[in-house]
Protein backbone atom coordinates (compact mmCIF):
# COMPACT_ATOMS: atom_id res chain seq x y z
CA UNK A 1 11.75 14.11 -41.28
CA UNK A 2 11.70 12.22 -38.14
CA UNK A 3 12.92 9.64 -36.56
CA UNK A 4 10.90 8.40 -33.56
CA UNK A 5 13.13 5.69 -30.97
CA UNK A 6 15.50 4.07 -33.71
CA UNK A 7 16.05 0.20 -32.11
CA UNK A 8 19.11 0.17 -32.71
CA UNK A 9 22.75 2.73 -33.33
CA UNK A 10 22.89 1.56 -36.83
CA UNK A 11 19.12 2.81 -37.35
CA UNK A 12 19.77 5.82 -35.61
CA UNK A 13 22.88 6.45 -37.51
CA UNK A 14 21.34 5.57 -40.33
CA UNK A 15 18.84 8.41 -39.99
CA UNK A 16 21.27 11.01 -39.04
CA UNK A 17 23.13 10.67 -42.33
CA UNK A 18 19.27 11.06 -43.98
CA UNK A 19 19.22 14.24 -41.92
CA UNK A 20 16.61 13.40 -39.57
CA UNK A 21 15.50 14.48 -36.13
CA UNK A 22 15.83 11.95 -33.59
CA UNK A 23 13.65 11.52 -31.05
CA UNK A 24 14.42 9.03 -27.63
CA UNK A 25 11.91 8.30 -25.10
CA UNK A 26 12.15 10.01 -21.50
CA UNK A 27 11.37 6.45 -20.34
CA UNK A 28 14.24 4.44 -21.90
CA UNK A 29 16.53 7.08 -19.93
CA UNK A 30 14.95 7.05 -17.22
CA UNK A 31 15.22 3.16 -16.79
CA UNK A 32 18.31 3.21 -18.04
CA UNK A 33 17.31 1.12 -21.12
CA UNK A 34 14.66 -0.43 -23.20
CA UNK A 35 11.68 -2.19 -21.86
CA UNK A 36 11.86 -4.36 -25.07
CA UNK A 37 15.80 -4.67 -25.12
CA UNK A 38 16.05 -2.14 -28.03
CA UNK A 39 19.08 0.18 -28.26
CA UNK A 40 19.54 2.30 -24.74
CA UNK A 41 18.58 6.00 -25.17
CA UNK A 42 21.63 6.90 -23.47
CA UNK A 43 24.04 5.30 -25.89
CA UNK A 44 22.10 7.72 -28.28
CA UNK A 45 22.56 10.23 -26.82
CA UNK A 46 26.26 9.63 -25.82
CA UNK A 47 27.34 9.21 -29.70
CA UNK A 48 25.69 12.93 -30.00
CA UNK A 49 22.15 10.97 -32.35
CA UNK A 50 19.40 12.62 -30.03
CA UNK A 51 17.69 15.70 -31.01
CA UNK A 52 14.41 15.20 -28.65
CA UNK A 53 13.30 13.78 -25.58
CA UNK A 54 9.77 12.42 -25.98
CA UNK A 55 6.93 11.32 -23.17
CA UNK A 56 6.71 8.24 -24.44
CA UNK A 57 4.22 6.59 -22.13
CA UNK A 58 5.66 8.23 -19.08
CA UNK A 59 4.90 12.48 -18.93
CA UNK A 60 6.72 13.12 -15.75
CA UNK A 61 10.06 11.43 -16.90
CA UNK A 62 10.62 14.53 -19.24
CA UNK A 63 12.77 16.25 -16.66
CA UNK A 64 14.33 13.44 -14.85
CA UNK A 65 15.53 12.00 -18.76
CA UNK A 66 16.54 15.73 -19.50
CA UNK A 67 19.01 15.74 -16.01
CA UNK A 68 20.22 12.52 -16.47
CA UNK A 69 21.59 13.76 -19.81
CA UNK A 70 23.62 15.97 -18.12
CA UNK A 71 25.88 12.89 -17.12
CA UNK A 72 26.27 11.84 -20.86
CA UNK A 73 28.23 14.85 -21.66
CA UNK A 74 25.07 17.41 -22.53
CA UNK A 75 25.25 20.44 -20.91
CA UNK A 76 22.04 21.71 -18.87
CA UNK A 77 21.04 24.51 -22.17
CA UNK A 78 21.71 21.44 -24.21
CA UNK A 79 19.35 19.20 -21.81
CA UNK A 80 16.75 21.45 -21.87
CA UNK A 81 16.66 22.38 -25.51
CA UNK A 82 15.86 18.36 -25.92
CA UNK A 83 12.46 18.65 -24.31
CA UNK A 84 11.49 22.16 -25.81
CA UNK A 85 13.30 23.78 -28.34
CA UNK A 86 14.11 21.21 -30.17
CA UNK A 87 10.57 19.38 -30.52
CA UNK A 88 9.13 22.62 -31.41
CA UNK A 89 11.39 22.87 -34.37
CA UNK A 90 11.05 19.74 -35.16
CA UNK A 91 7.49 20.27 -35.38
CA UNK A 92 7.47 23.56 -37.16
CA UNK A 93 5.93 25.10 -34.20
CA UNK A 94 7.75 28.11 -33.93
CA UNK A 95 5.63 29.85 -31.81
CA UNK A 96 7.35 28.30 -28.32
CA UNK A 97 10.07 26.26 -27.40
CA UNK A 98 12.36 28.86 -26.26
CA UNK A 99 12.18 32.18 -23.88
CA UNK A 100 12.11 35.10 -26.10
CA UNK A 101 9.74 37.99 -26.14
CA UNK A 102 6.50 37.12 -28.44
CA UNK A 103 6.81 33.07 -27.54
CA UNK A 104 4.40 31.62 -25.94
CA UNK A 105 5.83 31.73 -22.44
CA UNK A 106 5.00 28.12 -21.41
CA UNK A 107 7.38 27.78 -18.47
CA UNK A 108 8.74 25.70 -15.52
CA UNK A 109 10.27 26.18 -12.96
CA UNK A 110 12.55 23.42 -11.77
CA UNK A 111 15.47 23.16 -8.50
CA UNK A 112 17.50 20.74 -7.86
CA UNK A 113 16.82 18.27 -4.87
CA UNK A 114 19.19 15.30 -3.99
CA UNK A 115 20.46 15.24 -7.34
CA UNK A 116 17.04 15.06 -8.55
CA UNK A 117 14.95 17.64 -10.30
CA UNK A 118 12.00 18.89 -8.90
CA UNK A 119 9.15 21.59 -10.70
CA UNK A 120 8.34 24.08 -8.66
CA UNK A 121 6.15 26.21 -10.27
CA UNK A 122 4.02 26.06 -14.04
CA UNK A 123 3.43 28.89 -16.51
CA UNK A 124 1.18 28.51 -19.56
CA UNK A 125 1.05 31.26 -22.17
CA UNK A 126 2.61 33.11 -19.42
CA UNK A 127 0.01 32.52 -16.87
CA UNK A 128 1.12 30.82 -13.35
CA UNK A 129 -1.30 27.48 -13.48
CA UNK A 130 0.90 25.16 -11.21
């Protein structure tokens, strides 16, 4: 079961205690909060109620919303496992998500700029394609 941006903590809470997977929008952390003045994805993720890091409407946020976790409290394996590991278990898809020999191998490559994360280079089923 899933939970896809609760609108508020009590919703989110609500679905922890049901034992679902949470999922917050890159987006919301990005901005630093809801577009539509729901609950701010970082207050989620502060009281420990986000499992995954989603698009949303916004692809390229995935890694900036991953690093700015990293000043909530997450560490950078915990960070990372939001926008891979833990949307492919969510999922079922147990084929990728992590690095570990007969996964997929869908990498990237990311450094650190400014504070900022940049990708440096793309792997897809362990093919180089960016």
């Amino acid at each position: 079961m899933i939970s896809e941006f609760p609108v508020n903590l009590t919703a989110a809470r609500a679905a922890r205690r049901a034992g679902m997977a949470i999922i917050a929008g890159a987006p919301n952390l990005v901005r630093g909060g809801s577009h539509s003045g729901n609950v701010a994805a970082a207050d989620l993720v502060r009281e420990g109620l986000v499992n995954v890091i989603a698009s949303d409407y916004v692809p390229p946020a995935m890694i900036e919303a991953a690093w700015k976790t990293l000043d909530l409290g997450l560490t950078l394996p915990e960070a990372v496992a939001m926008v891979t590991d833990n949307p492919a278990r969510s999922l079922h898809l147990h084929d990728r998500g992590r690095i570990e020999a007969g996964l997929r191998a869908d990498l990237v490559q990311v450094r650190e700029h400014a504070g900022m994360p940049v990708i440096r280079a793309v792997w897809r089923g362990g093919e180089r394609v960016a």
